[in-house]
PDB file of N, CA and C in Angstrom:
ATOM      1  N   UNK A   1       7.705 -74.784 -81.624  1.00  0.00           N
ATOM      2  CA  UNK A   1       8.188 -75.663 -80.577  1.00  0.00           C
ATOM      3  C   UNK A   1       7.166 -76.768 -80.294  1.00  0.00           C
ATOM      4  N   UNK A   2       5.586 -76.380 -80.287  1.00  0.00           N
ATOM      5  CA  UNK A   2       4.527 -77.503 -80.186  1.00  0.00           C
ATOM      6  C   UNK A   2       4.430 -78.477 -81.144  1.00  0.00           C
ATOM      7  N   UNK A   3       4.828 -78.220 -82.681  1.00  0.00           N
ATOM      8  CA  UNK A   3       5.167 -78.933 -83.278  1.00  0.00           C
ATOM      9  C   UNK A   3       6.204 -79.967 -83.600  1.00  0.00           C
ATOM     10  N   UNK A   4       7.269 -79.500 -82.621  1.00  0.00           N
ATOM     11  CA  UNK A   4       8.087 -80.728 -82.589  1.00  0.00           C
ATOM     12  C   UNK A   4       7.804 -81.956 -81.577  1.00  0.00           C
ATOM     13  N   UNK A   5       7.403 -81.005 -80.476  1.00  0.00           N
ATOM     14  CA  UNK A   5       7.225 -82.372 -79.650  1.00  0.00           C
ATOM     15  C   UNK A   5       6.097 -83.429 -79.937  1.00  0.00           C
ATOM     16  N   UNK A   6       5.303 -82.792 -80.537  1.00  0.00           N
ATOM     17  CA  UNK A   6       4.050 -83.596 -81.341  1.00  0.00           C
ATOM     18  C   UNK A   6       4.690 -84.660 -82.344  1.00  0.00           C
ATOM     19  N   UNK A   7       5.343 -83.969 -83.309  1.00  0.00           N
ATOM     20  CA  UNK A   7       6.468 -85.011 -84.194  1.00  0.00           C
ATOM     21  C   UNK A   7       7.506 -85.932 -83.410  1.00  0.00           C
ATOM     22  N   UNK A   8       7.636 -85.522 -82.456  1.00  0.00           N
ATOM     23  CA  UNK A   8       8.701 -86.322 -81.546  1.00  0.00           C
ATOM     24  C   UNK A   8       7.631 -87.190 -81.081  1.00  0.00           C
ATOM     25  N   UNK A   9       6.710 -86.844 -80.366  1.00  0.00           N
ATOM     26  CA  UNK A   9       5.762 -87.968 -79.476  1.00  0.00           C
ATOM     27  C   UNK A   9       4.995 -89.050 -80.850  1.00  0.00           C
ATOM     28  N   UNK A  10       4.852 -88.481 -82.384  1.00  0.00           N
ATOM     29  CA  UNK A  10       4.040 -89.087 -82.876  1.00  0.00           C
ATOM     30  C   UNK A  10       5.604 -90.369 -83.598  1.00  0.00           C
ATOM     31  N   UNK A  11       6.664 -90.115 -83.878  1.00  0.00           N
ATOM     32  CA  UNK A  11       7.790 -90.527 -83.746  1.00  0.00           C
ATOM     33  C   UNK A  11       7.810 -91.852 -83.279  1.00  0.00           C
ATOM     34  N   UNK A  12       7.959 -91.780 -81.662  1.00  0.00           N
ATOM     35  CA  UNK A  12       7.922 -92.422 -81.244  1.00  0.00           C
ATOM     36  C   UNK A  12       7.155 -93.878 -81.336  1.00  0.00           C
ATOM     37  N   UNK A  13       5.617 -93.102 -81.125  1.00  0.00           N
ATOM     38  CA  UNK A  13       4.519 -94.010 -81.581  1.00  0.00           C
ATOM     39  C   UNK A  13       4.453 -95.017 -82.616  1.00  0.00           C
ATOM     40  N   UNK A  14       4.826 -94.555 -83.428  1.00  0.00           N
ATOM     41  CA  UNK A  14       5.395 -95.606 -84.690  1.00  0.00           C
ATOM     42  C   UNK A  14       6.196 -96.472 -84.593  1.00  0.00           C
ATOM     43  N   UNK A  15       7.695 -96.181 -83.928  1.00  0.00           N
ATOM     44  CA  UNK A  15       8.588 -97.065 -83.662  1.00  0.00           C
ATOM     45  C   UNK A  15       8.162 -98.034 -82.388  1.00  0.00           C
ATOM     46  N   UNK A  16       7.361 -97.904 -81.729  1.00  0.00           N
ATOM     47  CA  UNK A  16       6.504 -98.566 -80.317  1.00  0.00           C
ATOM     48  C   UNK A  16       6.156 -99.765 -81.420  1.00  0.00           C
ATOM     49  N   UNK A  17       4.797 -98.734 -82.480  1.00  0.00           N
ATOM     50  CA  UNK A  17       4.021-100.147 -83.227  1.00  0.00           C
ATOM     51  C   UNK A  17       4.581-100.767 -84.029  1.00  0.00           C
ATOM     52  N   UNK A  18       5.807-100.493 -85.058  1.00  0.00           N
ATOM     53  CA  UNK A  18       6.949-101.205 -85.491  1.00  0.00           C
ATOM     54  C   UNK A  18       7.549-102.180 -84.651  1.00  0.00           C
ATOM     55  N   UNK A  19       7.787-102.194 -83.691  1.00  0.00           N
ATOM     56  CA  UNK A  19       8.421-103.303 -82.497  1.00  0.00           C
ATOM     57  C   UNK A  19       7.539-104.123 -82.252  1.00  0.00           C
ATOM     58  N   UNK A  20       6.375-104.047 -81.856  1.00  0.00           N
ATOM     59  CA  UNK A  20       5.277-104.706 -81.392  1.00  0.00           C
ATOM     60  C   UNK A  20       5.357-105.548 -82.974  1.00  0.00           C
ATOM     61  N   UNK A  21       5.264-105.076 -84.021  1.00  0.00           N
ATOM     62  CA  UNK A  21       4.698-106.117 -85.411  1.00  0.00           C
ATOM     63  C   UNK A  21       5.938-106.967 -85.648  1.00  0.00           C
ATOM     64  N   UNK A  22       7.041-106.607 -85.417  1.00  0.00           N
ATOM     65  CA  UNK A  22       8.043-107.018 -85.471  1.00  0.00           C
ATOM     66  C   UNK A  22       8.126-108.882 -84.520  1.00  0.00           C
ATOM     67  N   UNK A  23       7.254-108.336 -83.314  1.00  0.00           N
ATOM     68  CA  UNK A  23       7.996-108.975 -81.992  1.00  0.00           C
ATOM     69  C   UNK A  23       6.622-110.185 -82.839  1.00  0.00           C
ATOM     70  N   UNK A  24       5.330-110.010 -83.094  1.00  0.00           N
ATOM     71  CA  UNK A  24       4.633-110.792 -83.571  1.00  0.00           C
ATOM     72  C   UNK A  24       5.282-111.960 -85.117  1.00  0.00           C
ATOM     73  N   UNK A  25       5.888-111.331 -85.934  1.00  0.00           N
ATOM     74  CA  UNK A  25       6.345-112.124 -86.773  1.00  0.00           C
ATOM     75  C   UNK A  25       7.582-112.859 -86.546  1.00  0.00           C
ATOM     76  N   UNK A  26       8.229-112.685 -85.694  1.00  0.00           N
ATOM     77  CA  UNK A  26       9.177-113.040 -84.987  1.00  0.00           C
ATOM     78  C   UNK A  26       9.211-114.727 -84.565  1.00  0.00           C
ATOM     79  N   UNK A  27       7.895-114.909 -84.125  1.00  0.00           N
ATOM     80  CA  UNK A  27       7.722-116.207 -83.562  1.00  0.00           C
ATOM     81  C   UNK A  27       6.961-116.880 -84.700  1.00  0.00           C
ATOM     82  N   UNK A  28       6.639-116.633 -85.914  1.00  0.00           N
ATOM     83  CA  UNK A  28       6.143-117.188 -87.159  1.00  0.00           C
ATOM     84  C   UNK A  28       7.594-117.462 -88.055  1.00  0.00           C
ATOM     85  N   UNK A  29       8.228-116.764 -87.946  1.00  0.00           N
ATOM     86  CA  UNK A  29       9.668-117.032 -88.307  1.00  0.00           C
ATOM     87  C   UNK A  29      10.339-118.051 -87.820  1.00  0.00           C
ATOM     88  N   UNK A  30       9.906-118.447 -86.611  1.00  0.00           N
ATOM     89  CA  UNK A  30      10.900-119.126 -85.744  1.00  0.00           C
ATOM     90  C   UNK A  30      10.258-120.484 -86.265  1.00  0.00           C
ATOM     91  N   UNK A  31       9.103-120.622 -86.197  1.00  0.00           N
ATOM     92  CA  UNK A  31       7.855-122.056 -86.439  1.00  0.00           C
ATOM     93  C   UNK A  31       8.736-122.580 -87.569  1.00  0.00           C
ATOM     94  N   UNK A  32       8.387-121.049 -88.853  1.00  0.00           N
ATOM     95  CA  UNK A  32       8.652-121.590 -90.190  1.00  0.00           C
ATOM     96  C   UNK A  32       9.952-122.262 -90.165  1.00  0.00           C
ATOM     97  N   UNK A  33      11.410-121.972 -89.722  1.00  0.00           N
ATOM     98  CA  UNK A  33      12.664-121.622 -89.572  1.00  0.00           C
ATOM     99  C   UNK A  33      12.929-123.488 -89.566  1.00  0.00           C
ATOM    100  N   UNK A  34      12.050-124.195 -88.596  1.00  0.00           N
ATOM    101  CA  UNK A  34      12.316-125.267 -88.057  1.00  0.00           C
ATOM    102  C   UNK A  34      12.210-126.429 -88.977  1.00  0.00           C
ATOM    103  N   UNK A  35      12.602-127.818 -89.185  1.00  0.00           N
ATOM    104  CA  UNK A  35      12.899-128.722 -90.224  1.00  0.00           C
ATOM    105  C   UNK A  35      12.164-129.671 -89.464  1.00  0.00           C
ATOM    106  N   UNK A  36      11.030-130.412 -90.009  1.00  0.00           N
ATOM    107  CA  UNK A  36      10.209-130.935 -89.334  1.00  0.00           C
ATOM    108  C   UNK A  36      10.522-132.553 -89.791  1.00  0.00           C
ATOM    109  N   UNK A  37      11.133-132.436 -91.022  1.00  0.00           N
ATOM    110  CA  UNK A  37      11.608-133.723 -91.215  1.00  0.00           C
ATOM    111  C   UNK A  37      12.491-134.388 -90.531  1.00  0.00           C
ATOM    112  N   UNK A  38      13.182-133.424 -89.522  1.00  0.00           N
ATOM    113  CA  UNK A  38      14.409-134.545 -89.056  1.00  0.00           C
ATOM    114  C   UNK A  38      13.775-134.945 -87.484  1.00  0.00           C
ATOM    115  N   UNK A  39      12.322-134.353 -86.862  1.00  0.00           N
ATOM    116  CA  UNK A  39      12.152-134.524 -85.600  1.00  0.00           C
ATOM    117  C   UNK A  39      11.721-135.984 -85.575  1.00  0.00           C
ATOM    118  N   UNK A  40      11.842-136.326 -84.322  1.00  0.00           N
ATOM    119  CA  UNK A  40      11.348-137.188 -83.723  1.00  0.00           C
ATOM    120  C   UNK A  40       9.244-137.424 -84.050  1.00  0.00           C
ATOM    121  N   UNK A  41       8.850-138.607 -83.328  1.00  0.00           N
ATOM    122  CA  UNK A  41       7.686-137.942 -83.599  1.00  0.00           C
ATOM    123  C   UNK A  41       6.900-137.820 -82.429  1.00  0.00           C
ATOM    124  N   UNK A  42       7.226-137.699 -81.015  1.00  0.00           N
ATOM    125  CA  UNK A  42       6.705-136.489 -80.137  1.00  0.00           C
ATOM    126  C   UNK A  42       7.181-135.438 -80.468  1.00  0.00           C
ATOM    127  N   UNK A  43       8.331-134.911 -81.187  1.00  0.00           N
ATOM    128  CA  UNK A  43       8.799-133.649 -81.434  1.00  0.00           C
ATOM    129  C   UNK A  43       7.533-132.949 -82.725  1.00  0.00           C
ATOM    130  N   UNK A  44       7.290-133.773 -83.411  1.00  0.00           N
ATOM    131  CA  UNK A  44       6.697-133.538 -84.201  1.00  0.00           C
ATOM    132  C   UNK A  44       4.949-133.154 -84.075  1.00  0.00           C
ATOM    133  N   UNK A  45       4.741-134.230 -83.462  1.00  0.00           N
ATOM    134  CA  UNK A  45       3.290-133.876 -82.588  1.00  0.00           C
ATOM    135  C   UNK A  45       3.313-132.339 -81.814  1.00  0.00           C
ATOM    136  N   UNK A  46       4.597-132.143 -80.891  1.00  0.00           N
ATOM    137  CA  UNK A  46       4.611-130.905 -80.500  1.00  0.00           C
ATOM    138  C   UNK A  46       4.662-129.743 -81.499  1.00  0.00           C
ATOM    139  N   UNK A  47       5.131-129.864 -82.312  1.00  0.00           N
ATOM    140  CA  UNK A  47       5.559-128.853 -83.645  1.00  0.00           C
ATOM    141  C   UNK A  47       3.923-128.769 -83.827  1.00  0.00           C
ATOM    142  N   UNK A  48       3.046-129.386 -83.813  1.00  0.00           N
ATOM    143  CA  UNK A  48       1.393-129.350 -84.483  1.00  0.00           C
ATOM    144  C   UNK A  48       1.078-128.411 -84.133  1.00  0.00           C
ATOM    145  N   UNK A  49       1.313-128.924 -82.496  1.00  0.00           N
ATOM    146  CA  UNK A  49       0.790-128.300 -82.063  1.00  0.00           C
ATOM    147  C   UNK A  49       0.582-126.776 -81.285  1.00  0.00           C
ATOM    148  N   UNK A  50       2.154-126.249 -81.683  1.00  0.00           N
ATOM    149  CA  UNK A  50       2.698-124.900 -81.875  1.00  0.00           C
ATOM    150  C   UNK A  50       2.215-124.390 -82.787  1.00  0.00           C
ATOM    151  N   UNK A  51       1.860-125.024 -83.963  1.00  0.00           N
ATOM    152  CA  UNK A  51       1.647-124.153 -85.175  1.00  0.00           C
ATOM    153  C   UNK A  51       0.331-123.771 -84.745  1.00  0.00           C
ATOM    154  N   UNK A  52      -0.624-124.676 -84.377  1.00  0.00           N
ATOM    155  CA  UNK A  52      -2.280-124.484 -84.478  1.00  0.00           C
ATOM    156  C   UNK A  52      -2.477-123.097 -83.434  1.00  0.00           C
ATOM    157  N   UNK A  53      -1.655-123.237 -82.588  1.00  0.00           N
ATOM    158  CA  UNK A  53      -1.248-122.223 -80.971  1.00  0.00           C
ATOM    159  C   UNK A  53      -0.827-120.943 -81.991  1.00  0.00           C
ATOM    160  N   UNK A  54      -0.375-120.874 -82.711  1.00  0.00           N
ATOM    161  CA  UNK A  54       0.417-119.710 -83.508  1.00  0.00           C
ATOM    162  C   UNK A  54      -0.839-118.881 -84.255  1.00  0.00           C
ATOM    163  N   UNK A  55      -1.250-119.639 -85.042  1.00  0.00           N
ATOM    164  CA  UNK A  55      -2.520-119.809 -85.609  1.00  0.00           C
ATOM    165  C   UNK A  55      -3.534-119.196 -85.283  1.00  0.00           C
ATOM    166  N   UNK A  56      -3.870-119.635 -84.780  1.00  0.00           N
ATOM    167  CA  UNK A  56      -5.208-119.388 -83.807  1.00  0.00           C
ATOM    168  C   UNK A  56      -4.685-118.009 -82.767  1.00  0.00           C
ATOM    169  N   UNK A  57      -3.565-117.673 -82.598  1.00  0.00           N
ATOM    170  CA  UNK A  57      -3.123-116.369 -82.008  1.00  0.00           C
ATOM    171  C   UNK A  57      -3.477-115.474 -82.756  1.00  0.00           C
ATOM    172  N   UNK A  58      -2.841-115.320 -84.078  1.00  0.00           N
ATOM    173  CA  UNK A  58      -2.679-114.331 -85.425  1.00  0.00           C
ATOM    174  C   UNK A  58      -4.178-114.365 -85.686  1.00  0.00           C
ATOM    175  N   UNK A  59      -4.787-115.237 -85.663  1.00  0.00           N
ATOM    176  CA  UNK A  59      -6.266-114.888 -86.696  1.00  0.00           C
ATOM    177  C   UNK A  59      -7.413-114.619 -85.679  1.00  0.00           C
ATOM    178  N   UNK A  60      -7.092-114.500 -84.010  1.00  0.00           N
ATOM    179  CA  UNK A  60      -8.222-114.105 -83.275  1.00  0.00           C
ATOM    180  C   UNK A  60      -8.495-112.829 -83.272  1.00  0.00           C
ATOM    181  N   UNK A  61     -10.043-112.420 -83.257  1.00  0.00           N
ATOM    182  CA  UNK A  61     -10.284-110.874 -82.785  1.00  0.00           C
ATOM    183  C   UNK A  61      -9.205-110.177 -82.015  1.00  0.00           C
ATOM    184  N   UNK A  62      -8.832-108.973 -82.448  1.00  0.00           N
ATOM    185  CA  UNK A  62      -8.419-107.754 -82.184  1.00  0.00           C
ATOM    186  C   UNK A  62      -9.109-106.996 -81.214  1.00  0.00           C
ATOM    187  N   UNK A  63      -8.363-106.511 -80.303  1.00  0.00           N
ATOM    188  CA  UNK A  63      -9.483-105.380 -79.561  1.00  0.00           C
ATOM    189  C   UNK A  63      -9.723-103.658 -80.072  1.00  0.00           C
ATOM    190  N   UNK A  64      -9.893-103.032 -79.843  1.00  0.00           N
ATOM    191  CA  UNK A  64     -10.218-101.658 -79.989  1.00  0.00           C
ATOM    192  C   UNK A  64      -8.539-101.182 -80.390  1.00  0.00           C
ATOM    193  N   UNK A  65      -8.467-100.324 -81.847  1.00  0.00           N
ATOM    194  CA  UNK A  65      -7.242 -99.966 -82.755  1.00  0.00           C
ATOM    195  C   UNK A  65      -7.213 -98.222 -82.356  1.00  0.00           C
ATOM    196  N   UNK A  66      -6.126 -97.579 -82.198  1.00  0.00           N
ATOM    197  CA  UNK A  66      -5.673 -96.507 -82.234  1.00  0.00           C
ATOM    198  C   UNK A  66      -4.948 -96.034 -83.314  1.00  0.00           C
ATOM    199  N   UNK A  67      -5.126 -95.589 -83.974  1.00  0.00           N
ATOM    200  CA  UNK A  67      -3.635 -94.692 -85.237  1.00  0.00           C
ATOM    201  C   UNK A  67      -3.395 -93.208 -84.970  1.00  0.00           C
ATOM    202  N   UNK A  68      -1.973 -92.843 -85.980  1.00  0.00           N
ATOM    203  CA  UNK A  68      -2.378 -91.705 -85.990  1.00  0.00           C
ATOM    204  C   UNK A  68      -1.508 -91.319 -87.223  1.00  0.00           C
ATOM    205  N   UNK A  69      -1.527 -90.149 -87.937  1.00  0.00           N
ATOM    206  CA  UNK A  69      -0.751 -90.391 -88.827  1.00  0.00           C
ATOM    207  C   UNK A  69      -0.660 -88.851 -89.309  1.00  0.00           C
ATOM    208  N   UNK A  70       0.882 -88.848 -89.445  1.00  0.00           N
ATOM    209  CA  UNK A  70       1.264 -87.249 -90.363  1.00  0.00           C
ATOM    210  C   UNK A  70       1.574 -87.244 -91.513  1.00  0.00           C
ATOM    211  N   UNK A  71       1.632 -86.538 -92.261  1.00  0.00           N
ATOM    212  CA  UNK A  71       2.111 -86.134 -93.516  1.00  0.00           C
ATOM    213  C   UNK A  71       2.026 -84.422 -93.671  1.00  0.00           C
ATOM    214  N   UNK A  72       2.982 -84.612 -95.109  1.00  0.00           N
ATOM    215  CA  UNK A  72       3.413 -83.353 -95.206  1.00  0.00           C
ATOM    216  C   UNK A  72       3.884 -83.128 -96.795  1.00  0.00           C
ATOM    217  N   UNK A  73       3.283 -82.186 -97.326  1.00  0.00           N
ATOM    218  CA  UNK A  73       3.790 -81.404 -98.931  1.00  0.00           C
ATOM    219  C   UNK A  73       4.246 -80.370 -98.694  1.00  0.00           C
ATOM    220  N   UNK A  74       5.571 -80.394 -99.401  1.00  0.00           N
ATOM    221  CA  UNK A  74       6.085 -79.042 -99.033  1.00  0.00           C
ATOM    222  C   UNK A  74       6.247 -78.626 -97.635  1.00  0.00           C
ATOM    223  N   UNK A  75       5.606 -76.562 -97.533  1.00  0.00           N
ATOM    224  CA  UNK A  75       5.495 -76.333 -96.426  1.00  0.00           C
ATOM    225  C   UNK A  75       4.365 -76.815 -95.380  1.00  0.00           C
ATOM    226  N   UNK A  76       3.489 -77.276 -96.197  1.00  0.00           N
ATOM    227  CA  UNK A  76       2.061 -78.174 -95.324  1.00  0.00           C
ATOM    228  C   UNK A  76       2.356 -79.127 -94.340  1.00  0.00           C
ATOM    229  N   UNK A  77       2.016 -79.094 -93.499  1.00  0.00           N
ATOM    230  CA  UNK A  77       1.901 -80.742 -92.475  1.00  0.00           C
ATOM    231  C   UNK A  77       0.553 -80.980 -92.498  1.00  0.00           C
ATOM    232  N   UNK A  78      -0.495 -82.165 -92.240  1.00  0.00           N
ATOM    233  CA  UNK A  78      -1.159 -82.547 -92.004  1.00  0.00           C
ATOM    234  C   UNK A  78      -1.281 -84.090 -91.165  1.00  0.00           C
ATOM    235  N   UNK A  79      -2.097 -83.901 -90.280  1.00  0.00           N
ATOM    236  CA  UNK A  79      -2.137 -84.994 -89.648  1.00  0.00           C
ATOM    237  C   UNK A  79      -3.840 -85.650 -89.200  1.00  0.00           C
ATOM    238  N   UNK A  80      -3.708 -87.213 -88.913  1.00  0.00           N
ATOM    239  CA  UNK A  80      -5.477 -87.515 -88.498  1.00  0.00           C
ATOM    240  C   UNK A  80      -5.018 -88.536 -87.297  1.00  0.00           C
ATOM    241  N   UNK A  81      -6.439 -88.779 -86.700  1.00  0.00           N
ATOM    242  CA  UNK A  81      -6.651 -89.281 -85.692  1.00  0.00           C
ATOM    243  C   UNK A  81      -7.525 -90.416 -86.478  1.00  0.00           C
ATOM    244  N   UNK A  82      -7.170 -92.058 -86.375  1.00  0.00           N
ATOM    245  CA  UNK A  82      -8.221 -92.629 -86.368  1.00  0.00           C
ATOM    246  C   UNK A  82      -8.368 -93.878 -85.246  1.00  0.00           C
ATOM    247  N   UNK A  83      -9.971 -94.489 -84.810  1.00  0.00           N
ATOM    248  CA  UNK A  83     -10.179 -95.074 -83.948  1.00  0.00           C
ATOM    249  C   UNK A  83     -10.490 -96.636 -84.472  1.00  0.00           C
ATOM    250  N   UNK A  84     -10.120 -97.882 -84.375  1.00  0.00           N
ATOM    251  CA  UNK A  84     -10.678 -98.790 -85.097  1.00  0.00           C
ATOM    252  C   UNK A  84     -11.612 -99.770 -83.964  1.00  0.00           C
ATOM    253  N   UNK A  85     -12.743-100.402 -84.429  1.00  0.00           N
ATOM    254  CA  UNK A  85     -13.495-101.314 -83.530  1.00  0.00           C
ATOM    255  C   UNK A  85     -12.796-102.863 -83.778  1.00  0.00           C
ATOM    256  N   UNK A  86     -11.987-102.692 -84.289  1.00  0.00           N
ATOM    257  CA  UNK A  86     -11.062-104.045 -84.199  1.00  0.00           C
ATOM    258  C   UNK A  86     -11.840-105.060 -85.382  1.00  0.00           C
ATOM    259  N   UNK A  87     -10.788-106.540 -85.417  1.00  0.00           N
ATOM    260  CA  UNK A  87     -11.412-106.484 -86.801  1.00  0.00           C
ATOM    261  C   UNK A  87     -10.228-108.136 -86.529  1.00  0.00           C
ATOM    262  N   UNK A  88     -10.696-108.864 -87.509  1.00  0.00           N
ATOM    263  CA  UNK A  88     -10.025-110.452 -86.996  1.00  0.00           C
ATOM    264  C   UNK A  88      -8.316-110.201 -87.435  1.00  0.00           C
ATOM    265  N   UNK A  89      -7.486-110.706 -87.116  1.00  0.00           N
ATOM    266  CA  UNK A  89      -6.215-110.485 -87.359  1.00  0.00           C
ATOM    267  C   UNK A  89      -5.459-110.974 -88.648  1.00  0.00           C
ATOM    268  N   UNK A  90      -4.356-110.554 -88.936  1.00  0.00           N
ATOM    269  CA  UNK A  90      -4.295-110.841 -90.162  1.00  0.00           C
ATOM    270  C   UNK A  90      -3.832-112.838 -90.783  1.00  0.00           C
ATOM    271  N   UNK A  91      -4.584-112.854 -91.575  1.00  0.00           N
ATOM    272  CA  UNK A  91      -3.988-114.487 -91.670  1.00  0.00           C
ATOM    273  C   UNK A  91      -2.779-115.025 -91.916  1.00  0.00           C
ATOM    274  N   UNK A  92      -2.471-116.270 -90.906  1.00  0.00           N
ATOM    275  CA  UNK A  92      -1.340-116.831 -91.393  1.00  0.00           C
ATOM    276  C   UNK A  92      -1.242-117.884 -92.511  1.00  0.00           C
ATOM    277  N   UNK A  93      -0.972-117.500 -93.753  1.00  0.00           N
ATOM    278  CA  UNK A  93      -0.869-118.396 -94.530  1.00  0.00           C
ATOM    279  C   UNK A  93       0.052-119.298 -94.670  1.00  0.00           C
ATOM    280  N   UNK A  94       1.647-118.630 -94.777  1.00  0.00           N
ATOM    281  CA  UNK A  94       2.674-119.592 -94.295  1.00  0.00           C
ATOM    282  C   UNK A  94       2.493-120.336 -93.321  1.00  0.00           C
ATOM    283  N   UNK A  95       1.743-120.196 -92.229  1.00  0.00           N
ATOM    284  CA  UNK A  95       1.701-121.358 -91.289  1.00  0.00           C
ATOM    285  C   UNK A  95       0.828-122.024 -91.583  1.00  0.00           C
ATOM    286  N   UNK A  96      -0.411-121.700 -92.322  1.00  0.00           N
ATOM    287  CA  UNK A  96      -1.082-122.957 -92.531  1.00  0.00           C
ATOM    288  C   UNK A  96      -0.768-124.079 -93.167  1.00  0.00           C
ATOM    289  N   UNK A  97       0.322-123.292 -94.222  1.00  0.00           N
ATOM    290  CA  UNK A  97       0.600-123.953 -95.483  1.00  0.00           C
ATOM    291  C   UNK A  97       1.952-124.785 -94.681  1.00  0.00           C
ATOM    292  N   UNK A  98       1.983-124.905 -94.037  1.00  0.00           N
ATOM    293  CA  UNK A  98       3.653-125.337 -93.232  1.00  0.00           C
ATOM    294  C   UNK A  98       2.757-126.617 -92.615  1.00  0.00           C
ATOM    295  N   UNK A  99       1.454-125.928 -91.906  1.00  0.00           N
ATOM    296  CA  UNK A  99       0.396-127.283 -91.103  1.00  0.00           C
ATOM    297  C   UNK A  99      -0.040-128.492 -92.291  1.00  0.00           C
ATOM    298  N   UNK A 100      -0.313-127.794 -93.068  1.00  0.00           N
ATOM    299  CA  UNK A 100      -0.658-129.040 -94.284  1.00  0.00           C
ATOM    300  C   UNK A 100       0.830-130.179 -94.689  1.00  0.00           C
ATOM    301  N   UNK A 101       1.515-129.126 -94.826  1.00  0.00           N
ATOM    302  CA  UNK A 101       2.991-130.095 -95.104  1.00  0.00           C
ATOM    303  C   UNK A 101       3.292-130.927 -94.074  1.00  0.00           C
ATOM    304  N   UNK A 102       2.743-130.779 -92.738  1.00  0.00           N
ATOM    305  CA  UNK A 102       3.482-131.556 -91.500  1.00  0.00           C
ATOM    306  C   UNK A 102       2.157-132.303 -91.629  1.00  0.00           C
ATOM    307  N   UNK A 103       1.001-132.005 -91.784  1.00  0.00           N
ATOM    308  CA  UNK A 103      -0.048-133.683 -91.641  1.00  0.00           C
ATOM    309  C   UNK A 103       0.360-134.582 -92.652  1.00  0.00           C
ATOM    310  N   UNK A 104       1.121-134.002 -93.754  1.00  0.00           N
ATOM    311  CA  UNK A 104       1.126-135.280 -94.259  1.00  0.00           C
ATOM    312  C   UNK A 104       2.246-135.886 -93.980  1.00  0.00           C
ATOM    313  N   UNK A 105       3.430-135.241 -93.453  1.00  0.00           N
ATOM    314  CA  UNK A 105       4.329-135.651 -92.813  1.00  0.00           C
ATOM    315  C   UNK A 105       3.732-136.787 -91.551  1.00  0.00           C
ATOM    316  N   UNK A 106       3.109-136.259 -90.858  1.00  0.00           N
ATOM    317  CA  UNK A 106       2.223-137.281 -89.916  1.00  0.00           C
ATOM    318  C   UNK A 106       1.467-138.205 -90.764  1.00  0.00           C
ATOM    319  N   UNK A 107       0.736-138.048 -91.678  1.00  0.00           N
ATOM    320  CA  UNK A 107       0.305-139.516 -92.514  1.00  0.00           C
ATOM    321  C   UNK A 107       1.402-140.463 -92.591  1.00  0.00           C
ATOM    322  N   UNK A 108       2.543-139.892 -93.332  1.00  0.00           N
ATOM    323  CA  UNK A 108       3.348-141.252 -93.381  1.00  0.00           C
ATOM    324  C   UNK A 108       3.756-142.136 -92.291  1.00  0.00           C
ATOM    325  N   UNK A 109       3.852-141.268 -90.910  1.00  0.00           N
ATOM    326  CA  UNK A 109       3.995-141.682 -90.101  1.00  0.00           C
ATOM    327  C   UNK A 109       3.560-142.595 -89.138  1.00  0.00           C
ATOM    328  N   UNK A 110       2.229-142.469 -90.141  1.00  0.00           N
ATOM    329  CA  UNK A 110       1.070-142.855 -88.924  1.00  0.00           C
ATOM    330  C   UNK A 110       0.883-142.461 -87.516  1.00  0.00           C
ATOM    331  N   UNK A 111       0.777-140.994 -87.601  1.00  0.00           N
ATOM    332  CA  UNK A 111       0.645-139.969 -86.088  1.00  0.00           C
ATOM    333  C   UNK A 111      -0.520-139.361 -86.503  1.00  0.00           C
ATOM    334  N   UNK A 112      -1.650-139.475 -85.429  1.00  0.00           N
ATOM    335  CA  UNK A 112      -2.786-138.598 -85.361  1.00  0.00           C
ATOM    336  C   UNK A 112      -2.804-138.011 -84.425  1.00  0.00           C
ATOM    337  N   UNK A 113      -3.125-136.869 -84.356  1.00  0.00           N
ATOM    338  CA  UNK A 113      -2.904-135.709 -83.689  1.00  0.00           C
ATOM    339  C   UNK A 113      -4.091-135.538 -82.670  1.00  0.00           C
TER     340      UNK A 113
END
């Protein structure tokens, strides 16, 4: 019976940090999603400057990481506890690579940011 609710509570936990990674790529989707060629160019200046805001979100220090993790062969379960000291976040490359395409979009324009 202690073992289920452990599997139930560790369950859970996963689908918590699944949502959370989810809810983060979510708004990198939305950046990418957008057609920068047809804006205006305050629209466009604003678009910069979402991305750099996006940016600079994804790649700042992390604070202190929790895991936990089960597995199982056969009749075996096994499970660990680990603690992380945090660590810079993961990079956005699509958005950088989206920022390079819109400066030069702003070159032609003659918009400096």
């Amino acid at each position: 019976m202690m073992k289920i609710k452990i599997n139930v509570a560790i369950g859970i936990l996963v689908i918590f940090a699944a949502l959370i990674i989810a809810g983060c790529a979510g708004k990198s989707t939305e950046l990418l999603a957008e057609d920068y060629k047809k804006m205006s160019n305050e629209q466009i200046l604003e678009y910069f400057y979402r991305l750099n805001d996006e940016i600079e979100k994804q790649e700042k220090q992390s604070g202190p990481s929790f895991g936990i993790g089960v597995g199982g062969i056969g009749r075996g379960v096994g499970g660990g506890v680990g603690v992380g000291t945090g660590g810079t976040g993961y990079t956005a490359e699509d958005l950088r690579q989206r920022r390079i395409e819109l400066r030069m979009e702003m070159k032609k324009r003659n918009i400096n940011p």
